[in-house]
PDB file of N, CA and C in Angstrom:
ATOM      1  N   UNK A   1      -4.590-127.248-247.347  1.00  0.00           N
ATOM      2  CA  UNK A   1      -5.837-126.600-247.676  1.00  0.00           C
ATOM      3  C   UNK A   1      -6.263-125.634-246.575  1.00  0.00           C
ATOM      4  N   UNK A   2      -6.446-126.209-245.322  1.00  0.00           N
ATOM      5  CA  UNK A   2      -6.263-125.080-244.225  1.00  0.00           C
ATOM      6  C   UNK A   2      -5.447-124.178-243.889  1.00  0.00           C
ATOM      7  N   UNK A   3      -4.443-124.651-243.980  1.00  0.00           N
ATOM      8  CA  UNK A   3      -3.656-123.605-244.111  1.00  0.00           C
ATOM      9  C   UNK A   3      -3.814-122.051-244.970  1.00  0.00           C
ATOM     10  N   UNK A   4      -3.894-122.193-246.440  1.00  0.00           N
ATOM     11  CA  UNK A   4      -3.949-121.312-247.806  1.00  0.00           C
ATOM     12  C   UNK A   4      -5.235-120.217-247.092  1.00  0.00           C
ATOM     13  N   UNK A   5      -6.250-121.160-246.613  1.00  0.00           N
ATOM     14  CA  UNK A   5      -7.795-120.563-245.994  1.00  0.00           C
ATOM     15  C   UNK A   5      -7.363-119.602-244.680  1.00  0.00           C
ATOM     16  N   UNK A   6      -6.104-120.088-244.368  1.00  0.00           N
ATOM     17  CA  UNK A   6      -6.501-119.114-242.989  1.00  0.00           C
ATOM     18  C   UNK A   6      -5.223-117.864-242.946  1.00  0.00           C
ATOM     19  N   UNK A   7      -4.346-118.156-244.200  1.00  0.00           N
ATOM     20  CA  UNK A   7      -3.581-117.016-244.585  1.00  0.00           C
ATOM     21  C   UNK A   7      -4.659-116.202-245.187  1.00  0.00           C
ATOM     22  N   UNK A   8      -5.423-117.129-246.086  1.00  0.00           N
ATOM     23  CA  UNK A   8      -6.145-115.601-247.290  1.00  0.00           C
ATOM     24  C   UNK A   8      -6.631-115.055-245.882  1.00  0.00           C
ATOM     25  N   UNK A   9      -7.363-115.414-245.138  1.00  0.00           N
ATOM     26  CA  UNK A   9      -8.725-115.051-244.239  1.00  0.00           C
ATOM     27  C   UNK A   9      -7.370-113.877-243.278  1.00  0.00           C
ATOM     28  N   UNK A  10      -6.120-114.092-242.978  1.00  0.00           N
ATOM     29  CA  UNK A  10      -5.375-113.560-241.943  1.00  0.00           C
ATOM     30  C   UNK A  10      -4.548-112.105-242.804  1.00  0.00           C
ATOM     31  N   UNK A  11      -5.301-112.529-244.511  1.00  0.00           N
ATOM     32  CA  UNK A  11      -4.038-111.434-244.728  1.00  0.00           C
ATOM     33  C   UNK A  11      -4.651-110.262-244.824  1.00  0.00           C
ATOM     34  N   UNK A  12      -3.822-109.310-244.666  1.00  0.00           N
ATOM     35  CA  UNK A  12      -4.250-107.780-244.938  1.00  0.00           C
ATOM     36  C   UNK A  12      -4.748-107.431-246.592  1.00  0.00           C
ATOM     37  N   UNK A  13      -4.032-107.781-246.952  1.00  0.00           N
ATOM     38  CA  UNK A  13      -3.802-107.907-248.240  1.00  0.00           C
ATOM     39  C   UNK A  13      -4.929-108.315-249.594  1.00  0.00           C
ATOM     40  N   UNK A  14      -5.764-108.816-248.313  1.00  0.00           N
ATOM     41  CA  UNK A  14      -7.044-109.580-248.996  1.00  0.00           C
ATOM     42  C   UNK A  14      -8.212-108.597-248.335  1.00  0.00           C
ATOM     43  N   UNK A  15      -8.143-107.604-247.339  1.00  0.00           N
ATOM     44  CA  UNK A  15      -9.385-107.233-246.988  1.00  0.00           C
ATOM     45  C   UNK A  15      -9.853-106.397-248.013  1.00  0.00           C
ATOM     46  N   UNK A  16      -9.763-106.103-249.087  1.00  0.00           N
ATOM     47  CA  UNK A  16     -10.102-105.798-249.626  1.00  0.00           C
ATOM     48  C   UNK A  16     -11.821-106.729-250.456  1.00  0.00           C
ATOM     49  N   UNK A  17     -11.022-107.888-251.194  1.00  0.00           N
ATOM     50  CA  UNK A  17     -11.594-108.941-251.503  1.00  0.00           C
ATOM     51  C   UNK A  17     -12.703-109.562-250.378  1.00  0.00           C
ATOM     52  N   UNK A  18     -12.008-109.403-249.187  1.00  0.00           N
ATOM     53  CA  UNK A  18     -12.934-110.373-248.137  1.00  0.00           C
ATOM     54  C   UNK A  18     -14.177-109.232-248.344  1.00  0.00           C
ATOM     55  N   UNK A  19     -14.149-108.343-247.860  1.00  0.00           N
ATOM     56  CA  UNK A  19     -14.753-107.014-247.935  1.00  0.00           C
ATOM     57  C   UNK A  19     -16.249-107.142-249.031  1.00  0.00           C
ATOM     58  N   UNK A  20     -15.834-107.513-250.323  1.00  0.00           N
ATOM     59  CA  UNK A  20     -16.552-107.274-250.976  1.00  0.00           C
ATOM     60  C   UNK A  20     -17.260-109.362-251.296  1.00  0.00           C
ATOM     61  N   UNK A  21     -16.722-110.102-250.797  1.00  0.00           N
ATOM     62  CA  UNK A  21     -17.601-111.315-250.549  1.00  0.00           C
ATOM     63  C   UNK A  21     -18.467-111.065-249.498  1.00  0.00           C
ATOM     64  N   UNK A  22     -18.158-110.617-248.667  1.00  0.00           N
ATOM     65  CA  UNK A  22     -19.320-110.110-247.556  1.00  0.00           C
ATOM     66  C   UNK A  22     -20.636-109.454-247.968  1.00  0.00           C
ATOM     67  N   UNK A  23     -20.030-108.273-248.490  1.00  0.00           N
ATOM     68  CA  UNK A  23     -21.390-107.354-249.267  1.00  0.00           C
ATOM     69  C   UNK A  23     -22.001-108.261-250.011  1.00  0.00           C
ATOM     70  N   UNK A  24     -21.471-108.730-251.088  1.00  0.00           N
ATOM     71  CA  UNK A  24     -22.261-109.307-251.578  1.00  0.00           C
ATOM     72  C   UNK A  24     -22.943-110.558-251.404  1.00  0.00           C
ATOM     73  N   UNK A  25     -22.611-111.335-250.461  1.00  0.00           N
ATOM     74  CA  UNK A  25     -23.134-111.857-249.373  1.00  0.00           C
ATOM     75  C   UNK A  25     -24.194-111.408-248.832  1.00  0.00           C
ATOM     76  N   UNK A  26     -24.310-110.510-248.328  1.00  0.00           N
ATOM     77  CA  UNK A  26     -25.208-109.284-247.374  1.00  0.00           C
ATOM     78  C   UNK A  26     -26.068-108.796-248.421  1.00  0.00           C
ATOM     79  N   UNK A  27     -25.683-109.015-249.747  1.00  0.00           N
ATOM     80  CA  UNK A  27     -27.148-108.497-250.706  1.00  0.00           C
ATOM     81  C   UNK A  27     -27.699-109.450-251.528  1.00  0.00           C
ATOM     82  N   UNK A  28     -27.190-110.584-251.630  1.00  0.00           N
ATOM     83  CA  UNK A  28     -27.936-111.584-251.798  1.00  0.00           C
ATOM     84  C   UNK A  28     -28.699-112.093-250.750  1.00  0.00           C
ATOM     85  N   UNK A  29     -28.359-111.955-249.108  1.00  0.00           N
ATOM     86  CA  UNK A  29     -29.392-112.200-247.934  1.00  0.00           C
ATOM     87  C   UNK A  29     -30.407-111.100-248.468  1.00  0.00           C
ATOM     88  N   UNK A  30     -30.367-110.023-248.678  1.00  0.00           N
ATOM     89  CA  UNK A  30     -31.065-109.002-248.696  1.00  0.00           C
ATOM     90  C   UNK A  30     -32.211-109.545-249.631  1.00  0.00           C
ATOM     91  N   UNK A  31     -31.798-109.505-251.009  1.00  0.00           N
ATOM     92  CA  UNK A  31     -32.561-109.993-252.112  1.00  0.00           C
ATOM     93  C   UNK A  31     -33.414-111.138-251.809  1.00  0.00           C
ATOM     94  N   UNK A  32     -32.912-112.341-251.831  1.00  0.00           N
ATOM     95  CA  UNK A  32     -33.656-113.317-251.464  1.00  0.00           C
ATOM     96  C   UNK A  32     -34.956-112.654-250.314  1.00  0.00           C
ATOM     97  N   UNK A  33     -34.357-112.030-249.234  1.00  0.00           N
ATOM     98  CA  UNK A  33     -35.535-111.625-248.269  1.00  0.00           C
ATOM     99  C   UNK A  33     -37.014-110.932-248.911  1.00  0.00           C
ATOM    100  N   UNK A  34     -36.372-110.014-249.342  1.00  0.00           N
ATOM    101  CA  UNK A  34     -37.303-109.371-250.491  1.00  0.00           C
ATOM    102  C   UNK A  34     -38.088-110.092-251.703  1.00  0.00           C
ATOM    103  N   UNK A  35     -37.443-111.517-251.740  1.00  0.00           N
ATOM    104  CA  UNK A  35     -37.821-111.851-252.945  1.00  0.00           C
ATOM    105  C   UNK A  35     -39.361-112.667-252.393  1.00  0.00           C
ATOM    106  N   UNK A  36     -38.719-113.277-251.369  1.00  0.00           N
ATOM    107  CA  UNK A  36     -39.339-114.109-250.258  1.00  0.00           C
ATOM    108  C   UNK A  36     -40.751-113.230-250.045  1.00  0.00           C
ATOM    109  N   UNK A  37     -40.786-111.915-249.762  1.00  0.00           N
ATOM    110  CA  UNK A  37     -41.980-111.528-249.293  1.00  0.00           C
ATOM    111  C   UNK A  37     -42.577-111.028-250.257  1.00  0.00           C
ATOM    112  N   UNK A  38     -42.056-110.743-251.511  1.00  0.00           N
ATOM    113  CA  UNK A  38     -42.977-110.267-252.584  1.00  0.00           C
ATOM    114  C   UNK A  38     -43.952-111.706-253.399  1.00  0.00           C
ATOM    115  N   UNK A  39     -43.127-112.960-252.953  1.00  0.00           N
ATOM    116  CA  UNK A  39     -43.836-113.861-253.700  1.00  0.00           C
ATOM    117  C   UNK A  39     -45.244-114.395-252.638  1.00  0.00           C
ATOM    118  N   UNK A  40     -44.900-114.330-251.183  1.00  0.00           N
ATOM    119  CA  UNK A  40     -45.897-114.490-250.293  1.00  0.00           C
ATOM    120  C   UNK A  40     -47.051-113.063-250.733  1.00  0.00           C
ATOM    121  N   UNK A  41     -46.317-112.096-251.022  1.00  0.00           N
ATOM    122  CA  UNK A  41     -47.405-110.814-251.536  1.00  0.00           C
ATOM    123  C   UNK A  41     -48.665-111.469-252.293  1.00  0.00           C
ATOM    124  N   UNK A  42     -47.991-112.099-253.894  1.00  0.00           N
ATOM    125  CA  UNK A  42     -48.379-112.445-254.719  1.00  0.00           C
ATOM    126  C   UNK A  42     -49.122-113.470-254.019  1.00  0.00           C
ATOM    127  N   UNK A  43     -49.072-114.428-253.695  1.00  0.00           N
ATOM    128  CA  UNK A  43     -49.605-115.752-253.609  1.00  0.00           C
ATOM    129  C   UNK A  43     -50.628-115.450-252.246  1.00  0.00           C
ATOM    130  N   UNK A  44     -50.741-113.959-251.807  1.00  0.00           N
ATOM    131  CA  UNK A  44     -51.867-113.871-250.814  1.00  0.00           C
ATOM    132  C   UNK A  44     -52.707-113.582-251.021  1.00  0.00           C
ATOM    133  N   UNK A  45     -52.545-112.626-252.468  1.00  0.00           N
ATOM    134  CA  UNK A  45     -53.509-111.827-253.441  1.00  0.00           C
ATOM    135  C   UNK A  45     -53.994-113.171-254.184  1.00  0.00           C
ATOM    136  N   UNK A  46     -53.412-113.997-254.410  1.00  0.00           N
ATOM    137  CA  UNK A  46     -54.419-115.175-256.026  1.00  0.00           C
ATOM    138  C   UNK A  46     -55.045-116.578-254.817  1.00  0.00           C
ATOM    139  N   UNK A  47     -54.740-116.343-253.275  1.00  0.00           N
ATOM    140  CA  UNK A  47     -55.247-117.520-252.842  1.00  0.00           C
ATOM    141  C   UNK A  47     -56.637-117.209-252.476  1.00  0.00           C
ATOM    142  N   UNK A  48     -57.592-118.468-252.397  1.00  0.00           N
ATOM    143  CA  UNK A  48     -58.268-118.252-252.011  1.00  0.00           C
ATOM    144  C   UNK A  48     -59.013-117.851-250.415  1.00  0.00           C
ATOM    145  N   UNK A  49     -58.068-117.856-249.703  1.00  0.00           N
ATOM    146  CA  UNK A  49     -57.910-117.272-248.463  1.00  0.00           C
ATOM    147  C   UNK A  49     -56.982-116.453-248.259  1.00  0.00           C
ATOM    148  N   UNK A  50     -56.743-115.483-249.182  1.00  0.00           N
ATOM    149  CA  UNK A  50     -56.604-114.317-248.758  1.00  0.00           C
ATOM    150  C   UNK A  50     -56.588-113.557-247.446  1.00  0.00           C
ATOM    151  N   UNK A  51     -57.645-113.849-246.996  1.00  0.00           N
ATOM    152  CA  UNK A  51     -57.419-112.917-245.729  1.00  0.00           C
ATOM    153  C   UNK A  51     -56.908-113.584-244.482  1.00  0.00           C
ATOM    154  N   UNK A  52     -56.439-114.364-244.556  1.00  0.00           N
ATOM    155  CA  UNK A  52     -55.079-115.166-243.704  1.00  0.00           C
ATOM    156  C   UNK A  52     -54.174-115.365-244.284  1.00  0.00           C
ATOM    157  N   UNK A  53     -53.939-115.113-245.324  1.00  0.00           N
ATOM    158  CA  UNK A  53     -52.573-115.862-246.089  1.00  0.00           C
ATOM    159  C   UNK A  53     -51.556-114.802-245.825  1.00  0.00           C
ATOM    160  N   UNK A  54     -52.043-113.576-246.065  1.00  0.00           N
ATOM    161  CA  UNK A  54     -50.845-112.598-245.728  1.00  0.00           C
ATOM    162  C   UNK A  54     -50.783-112.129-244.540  1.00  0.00           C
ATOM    163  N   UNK A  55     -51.139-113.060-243.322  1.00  0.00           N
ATOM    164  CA  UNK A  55     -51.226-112.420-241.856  1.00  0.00           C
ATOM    165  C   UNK A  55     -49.805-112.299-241.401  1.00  0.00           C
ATOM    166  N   UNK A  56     -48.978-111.049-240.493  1.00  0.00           N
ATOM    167  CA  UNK A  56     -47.738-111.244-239.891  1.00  0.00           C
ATOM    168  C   UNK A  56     -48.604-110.457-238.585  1.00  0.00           C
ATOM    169  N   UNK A  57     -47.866-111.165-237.791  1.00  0.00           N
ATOM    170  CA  UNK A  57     -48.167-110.286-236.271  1.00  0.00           C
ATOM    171  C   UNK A  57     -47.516-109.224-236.011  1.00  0.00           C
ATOM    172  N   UNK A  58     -45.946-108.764-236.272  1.00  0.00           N
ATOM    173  CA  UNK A  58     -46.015-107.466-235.890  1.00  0.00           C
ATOM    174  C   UNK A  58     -45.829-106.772-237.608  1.00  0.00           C
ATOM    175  N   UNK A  59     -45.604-105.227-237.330  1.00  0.00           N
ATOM    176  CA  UNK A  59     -45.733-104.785-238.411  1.00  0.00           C
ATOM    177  C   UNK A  59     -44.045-104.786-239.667  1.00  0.00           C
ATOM    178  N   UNK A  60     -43.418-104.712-238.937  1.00  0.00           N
ATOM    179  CA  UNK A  60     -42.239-104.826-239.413  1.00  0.00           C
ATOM    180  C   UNK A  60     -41.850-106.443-240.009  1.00  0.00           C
ATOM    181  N   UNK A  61     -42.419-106.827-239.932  1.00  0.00           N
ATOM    182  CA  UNK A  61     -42.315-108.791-240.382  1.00  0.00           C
ATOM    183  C   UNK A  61     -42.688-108.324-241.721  1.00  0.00           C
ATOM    184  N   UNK A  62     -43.374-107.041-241.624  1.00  0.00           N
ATOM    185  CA  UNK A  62     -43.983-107.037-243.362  1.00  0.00           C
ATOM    186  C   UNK A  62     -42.484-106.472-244.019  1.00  0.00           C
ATOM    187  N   UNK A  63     -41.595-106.182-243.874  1.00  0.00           N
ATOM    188  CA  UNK A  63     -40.190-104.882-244.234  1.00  0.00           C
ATOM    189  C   UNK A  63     -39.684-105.907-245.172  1.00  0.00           C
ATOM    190  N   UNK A  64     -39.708-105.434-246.325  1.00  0.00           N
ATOM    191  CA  UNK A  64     -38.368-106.097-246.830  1.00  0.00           C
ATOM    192  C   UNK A  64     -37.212-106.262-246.799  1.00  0.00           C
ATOM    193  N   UNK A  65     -35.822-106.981-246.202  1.00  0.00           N
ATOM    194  CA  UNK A  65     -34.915-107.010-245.704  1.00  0.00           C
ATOM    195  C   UNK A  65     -35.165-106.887-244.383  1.00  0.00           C
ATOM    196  N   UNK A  66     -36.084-107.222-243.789  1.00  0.00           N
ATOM    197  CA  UNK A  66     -35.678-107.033-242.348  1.00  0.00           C
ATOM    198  C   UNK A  66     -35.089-108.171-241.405  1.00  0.00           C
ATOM    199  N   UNK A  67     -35.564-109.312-242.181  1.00  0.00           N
ATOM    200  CA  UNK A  67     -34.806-110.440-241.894  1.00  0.00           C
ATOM    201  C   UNK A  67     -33.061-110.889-241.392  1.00  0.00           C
ATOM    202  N   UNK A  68     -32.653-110.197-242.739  1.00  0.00           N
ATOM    203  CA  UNK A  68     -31.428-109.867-242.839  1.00  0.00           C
ATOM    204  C   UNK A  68     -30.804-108.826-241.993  1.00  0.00           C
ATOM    205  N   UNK A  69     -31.450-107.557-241.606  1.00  0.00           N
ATOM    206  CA  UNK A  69     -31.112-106.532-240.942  1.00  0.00           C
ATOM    207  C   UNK A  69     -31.287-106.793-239.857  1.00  0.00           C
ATOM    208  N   UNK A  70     -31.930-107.935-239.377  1.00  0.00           N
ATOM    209  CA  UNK A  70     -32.217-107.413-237.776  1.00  0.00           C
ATOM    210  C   UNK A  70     -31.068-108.727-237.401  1.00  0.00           C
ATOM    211  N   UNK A  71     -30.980-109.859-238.213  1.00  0.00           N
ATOM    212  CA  UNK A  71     -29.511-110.533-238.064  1.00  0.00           C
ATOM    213  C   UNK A  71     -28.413-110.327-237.859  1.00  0.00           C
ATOM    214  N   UNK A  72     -27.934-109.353-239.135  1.00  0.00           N
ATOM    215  CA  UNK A  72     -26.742-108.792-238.543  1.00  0.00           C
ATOM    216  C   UNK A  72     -26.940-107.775-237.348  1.00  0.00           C
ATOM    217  N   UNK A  73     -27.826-107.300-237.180  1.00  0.00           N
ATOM    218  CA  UNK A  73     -27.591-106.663-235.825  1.00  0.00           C
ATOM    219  C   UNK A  73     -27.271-106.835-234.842  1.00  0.00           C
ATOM    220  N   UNK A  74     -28.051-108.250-235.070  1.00  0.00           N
ATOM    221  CA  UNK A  74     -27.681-109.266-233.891  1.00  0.00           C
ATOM    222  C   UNK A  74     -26.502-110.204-233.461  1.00  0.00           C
ATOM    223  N   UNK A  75     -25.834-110.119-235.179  1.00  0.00           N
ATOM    224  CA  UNK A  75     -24.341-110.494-234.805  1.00  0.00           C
ATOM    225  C   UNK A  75     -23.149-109.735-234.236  1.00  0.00           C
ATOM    226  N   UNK A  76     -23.525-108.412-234.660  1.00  0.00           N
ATOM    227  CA  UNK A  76     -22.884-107.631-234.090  1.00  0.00           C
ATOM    228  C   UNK A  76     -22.908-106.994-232.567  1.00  0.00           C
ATOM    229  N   UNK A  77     -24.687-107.211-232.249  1.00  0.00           N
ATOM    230  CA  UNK A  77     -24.741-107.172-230.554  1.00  0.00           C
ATOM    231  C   UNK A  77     -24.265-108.202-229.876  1.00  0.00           C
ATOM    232  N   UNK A  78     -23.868-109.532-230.814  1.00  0.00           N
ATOM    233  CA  UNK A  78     -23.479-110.511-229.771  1.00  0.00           C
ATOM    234  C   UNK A  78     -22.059-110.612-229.619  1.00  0.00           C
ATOM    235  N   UNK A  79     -21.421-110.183-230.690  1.00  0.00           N
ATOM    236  CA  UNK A  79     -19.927-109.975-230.782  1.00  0.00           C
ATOM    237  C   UNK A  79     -19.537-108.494-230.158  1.00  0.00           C
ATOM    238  N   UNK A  80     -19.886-107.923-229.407  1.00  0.00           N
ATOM    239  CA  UNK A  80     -20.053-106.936-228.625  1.00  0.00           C
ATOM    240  C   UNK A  80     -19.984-106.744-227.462  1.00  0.00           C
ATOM    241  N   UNK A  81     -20.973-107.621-226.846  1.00  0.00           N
ATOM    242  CA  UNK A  81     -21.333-108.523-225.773  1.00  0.00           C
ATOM    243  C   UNK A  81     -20.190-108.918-225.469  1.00  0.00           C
ATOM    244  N   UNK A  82     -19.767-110.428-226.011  1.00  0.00           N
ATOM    245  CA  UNK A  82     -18.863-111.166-225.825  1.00  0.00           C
ATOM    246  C   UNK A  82     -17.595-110.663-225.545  1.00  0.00           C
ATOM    247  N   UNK A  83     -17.190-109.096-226.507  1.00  0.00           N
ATOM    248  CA  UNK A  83     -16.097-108.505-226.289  1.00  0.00           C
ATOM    249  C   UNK A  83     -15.772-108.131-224.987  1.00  0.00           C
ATOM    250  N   UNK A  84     -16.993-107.058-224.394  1.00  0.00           N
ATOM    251  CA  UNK A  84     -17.336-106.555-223.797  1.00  0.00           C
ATOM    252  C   UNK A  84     -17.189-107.181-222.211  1.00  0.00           C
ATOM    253  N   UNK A  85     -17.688-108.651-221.994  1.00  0.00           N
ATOM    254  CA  UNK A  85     -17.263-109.075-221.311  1.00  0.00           C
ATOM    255  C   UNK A  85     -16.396-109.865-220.877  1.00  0.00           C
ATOM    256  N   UNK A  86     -15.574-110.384-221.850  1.00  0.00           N
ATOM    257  CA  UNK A  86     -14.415-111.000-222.174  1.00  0.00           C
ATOM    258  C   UNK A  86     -13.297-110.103-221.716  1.00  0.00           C
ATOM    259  N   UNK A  87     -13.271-108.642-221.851  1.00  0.00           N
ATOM    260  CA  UNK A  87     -12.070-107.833-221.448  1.00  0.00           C
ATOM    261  C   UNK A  87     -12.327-107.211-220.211  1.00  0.00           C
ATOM    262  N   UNK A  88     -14.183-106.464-220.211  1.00  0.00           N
ATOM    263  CA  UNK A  88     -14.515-106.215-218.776  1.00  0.00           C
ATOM    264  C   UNK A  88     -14.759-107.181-217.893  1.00  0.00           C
ATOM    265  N   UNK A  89     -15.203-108.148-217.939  1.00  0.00           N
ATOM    266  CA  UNK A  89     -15.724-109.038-217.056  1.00  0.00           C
ATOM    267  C   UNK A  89     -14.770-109.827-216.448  1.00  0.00           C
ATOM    268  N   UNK A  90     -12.859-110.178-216.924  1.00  0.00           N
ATOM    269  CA  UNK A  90     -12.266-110.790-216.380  1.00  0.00           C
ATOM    270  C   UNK A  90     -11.871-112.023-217.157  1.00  0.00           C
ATOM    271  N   UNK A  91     -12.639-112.572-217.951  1.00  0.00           N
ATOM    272  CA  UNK A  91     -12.560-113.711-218.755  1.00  0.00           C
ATOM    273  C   UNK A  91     -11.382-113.891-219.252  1.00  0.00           C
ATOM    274  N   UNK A  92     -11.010-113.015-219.791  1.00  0.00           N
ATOM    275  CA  UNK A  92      -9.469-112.924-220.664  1.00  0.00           C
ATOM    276  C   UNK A  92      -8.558-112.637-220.095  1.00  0.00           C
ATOM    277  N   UNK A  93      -7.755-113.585-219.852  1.00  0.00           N
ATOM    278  CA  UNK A  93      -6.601-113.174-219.705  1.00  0.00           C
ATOM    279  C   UNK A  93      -4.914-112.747-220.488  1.00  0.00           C
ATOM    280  N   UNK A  94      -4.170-112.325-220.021  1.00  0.00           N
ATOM    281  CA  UNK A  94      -2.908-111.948-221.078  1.00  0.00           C
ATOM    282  C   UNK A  94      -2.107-112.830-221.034  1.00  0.00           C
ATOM    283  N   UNK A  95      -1.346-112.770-222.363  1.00  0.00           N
ATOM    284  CA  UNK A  95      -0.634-114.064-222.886  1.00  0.00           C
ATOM    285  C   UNK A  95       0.500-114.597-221.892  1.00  0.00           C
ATOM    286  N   UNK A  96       1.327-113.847-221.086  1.00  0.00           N
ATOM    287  CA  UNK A  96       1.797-114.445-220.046  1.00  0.00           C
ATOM    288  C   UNK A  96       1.270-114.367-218.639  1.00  0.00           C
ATOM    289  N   UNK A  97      -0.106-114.857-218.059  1.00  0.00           N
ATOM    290  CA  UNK A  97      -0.931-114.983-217.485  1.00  0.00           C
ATOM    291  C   UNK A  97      -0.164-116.063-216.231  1.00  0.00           C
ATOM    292  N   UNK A  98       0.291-117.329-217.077  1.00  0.00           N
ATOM    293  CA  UNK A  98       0.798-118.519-216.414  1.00  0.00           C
ATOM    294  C   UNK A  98       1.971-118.577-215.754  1.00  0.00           C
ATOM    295  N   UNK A  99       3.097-117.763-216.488  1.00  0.00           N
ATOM    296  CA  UNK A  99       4.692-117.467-216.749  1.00  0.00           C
ATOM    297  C   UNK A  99       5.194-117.296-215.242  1.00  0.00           C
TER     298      UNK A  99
END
């Protein structure tokens, strides 16, 4: 079973497919986010405290998808990072390192 998982995941052959589980992955995070703040919309407008119910502190908490967007950003600044200092910083070494 591990095995089959880490050919599909290793093959070329599949980035295609992987490709498009991602996106759509990435737009169902999206959706849900959106869905998430339109129903807090709704339910700030019919409560009776209203004028706390829809409080966010900064302004962008109000964005739809931003949840999602500022995540992957962040996966990608951290896998960046990590690269970054993994090859600059010394961390990594090459495969006959020991030899």
């Amino acid at each position: 079973m591990i095995k089959k998982l880490v050919d599909y995941i290793g093959s070329p052959e599949t980035s295609k497919q992987k490709n498009l589980i991602g996106f759509i992955a990435l737009a169902v995070v999206v959706a849900a986010d959106i869905w998430v703040q339109v129903a807090n919309y709704l339910e700030a407008r019919h409560a009776a405290h209203a004028a706390h119910a829809g409080h966010v502190t900064y302004l962008w908490d109000k964005l739809p998808g931003w949840g999602a967007f500022y995540g992957f950003v962040s996966c990608v600044v951290i896998i960046l990072v990590s690269k970054f200092i993994g090859h600059q910083g010394g961390i990594m070494k090459k495969e006959d390192y020991y030899d």
